[in-house]
C-alpha atoms as a PDB file:
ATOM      1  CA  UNK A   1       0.000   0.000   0.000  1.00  0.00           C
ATOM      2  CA  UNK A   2       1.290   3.302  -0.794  1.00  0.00           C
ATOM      3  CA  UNK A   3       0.107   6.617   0.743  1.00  0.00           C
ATOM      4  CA  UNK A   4       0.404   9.941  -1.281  1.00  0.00           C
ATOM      5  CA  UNK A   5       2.259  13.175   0.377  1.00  0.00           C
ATOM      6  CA  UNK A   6       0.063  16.052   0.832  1.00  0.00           C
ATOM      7  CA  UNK A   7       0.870  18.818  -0.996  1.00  0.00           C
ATOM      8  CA  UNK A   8       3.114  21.542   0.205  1.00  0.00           C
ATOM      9  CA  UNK A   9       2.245  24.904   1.415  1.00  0.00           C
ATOM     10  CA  UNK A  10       2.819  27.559  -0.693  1.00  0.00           C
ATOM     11  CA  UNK A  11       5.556  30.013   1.071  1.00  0.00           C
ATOM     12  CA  UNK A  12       4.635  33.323   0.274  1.00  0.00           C
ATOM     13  CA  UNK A  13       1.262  35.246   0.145  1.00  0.00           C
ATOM     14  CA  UNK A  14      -1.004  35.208  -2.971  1.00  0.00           C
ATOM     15  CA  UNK A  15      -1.138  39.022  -3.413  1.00  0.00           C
ATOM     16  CA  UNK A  16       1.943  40.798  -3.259  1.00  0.00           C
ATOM     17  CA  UNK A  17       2.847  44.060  -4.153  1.00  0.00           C
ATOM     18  CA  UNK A  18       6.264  43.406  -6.009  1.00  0.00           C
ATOM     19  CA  UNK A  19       7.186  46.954  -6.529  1.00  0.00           C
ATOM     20  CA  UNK A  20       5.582  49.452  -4.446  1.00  0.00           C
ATOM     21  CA  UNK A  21       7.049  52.747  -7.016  1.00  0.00           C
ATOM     22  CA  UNK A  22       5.313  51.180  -9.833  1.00  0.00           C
ATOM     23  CA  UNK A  23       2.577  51.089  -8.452  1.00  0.00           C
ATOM     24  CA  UNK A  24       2.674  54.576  -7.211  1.00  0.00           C
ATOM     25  CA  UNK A  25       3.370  55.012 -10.691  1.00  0.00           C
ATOM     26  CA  UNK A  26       0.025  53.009 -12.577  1.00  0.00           C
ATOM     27  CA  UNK A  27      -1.836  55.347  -9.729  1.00  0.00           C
ATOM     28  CA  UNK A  28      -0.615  58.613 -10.588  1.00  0.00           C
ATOM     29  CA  UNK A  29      -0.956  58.387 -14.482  1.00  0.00           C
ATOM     30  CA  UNK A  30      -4.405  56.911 -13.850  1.00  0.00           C
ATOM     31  CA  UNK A  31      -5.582  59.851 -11.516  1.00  0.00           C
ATOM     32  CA  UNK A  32      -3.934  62.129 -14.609  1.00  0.00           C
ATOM     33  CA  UNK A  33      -5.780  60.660 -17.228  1.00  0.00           C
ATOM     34  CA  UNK A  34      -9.222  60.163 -15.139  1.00  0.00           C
ATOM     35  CA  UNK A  35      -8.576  64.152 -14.426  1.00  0.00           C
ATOM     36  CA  UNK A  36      -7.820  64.674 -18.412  1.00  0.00           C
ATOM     37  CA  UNK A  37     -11.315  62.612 -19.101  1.00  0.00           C
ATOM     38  CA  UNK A  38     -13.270  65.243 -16.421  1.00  0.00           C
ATOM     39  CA  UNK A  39     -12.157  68.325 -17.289  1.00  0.00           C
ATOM     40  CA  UNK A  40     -14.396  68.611 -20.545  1.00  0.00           C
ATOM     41  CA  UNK A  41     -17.187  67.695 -18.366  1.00  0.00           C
ATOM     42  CA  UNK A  42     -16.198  70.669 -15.876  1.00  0.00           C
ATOM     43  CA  UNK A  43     -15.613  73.106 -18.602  1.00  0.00           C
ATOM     44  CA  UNK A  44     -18.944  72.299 -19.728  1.00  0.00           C
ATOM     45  CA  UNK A  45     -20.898  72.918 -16.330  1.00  0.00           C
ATOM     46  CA  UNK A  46     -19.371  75.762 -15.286  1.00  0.00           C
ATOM     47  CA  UNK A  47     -19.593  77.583 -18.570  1.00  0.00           C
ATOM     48  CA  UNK A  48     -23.492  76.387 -18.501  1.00  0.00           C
ATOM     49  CA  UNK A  49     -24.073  78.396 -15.664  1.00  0.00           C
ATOM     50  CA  UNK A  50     -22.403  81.674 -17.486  1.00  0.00           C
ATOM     51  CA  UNK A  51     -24.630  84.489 -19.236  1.00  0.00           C
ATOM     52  CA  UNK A  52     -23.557  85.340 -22.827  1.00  0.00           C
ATOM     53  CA  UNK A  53     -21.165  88.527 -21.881  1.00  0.00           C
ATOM     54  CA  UNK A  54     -19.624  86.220 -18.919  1.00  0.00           C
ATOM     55  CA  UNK A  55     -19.043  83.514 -21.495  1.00  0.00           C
ATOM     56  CA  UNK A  56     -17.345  85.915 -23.809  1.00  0.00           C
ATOM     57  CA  UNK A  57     -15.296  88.144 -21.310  1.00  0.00           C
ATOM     58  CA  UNK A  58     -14.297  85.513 -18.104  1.00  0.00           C
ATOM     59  CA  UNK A  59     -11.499  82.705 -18.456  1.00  0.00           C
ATOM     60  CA  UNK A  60     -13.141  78.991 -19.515  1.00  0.00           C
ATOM     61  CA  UNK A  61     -12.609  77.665 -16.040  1.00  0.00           C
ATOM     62  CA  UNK A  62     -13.623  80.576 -13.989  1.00  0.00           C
ATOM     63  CA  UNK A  63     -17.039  81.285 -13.011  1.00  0.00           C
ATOM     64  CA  UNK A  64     -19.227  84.365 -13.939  1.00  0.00           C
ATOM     65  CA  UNK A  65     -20.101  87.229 -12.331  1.00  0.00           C
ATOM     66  CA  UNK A  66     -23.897  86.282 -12.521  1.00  0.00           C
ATOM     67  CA  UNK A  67     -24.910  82.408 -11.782  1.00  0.00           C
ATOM     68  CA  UNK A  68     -27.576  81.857 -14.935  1.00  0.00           C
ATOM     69  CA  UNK A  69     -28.152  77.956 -15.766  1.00  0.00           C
ATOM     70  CA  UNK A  70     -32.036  78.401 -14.962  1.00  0.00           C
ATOM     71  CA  UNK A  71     -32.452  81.087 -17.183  1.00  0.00           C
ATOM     72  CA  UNK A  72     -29.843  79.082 -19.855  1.00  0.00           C
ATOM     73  CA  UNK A  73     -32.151  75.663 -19.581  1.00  0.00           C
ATOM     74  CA  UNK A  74     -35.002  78.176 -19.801  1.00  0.00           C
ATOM     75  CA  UNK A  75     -33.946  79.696 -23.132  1.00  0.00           C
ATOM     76  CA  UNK A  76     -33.142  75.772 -24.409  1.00  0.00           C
ATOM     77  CA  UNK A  77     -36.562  74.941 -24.059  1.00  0.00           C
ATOM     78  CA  UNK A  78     -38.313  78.030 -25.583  1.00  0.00           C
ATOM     79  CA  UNK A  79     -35.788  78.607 -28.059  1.00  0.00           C
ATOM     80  CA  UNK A  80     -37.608  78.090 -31.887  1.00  0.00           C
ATOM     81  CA  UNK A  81     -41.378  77.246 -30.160  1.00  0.00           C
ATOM     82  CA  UNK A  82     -39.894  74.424 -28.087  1.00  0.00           C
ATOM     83  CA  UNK A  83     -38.183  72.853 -30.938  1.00  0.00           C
ATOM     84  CA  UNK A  84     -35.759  71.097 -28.452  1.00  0.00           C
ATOM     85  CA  UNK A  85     -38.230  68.890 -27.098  1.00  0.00           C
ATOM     86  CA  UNK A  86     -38.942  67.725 -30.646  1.00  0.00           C
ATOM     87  CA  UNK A  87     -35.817  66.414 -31.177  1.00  0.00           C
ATOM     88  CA  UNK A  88     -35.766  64.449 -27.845  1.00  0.00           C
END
């Protein structure tokens, strides 16, 4: 009769970090590239809430002097007889 050995334990851990700077590294160009893939979007909603003189005269990223985006979503929806809608 023979008997089988169990099988060894493994020495180390499963999950290992092997090189804590690279992954430092992976993080920091994701967080660059997640903040390049944002910024569009913050453009966008900041220069929503402009008037039409703010939009012209302030930087992109700043805000205006007046906050508008009610009167902006207003003038969306009644612009052309509510032609907006239409196209939804």
């Amino acid at each position: 009769m023979t008997t089988t050995a169990p099988p060894r334990p493994r020495n180390r851990p499963l999950h290992t970090i092997a090189n804590p700077r690279k992954s430092l590294t992976l993080t920091l160009v994701t967080a660059l590239f997640a903040l390049y893939c944002l910024l569009p979007l913050v453009w966008l909603v900041i220069n929503a809430t402009k008037t039409q003189p703010d939009f012209v005269t302030t930087p992109g990223l700043a805000p205006g002097h007046s906050f508008a985006l009610l009167d902006n979503i207003g003038q969306v929806f009644t612009y052309n007889g509510g032609i907006f809608v239409r196209w939804l």
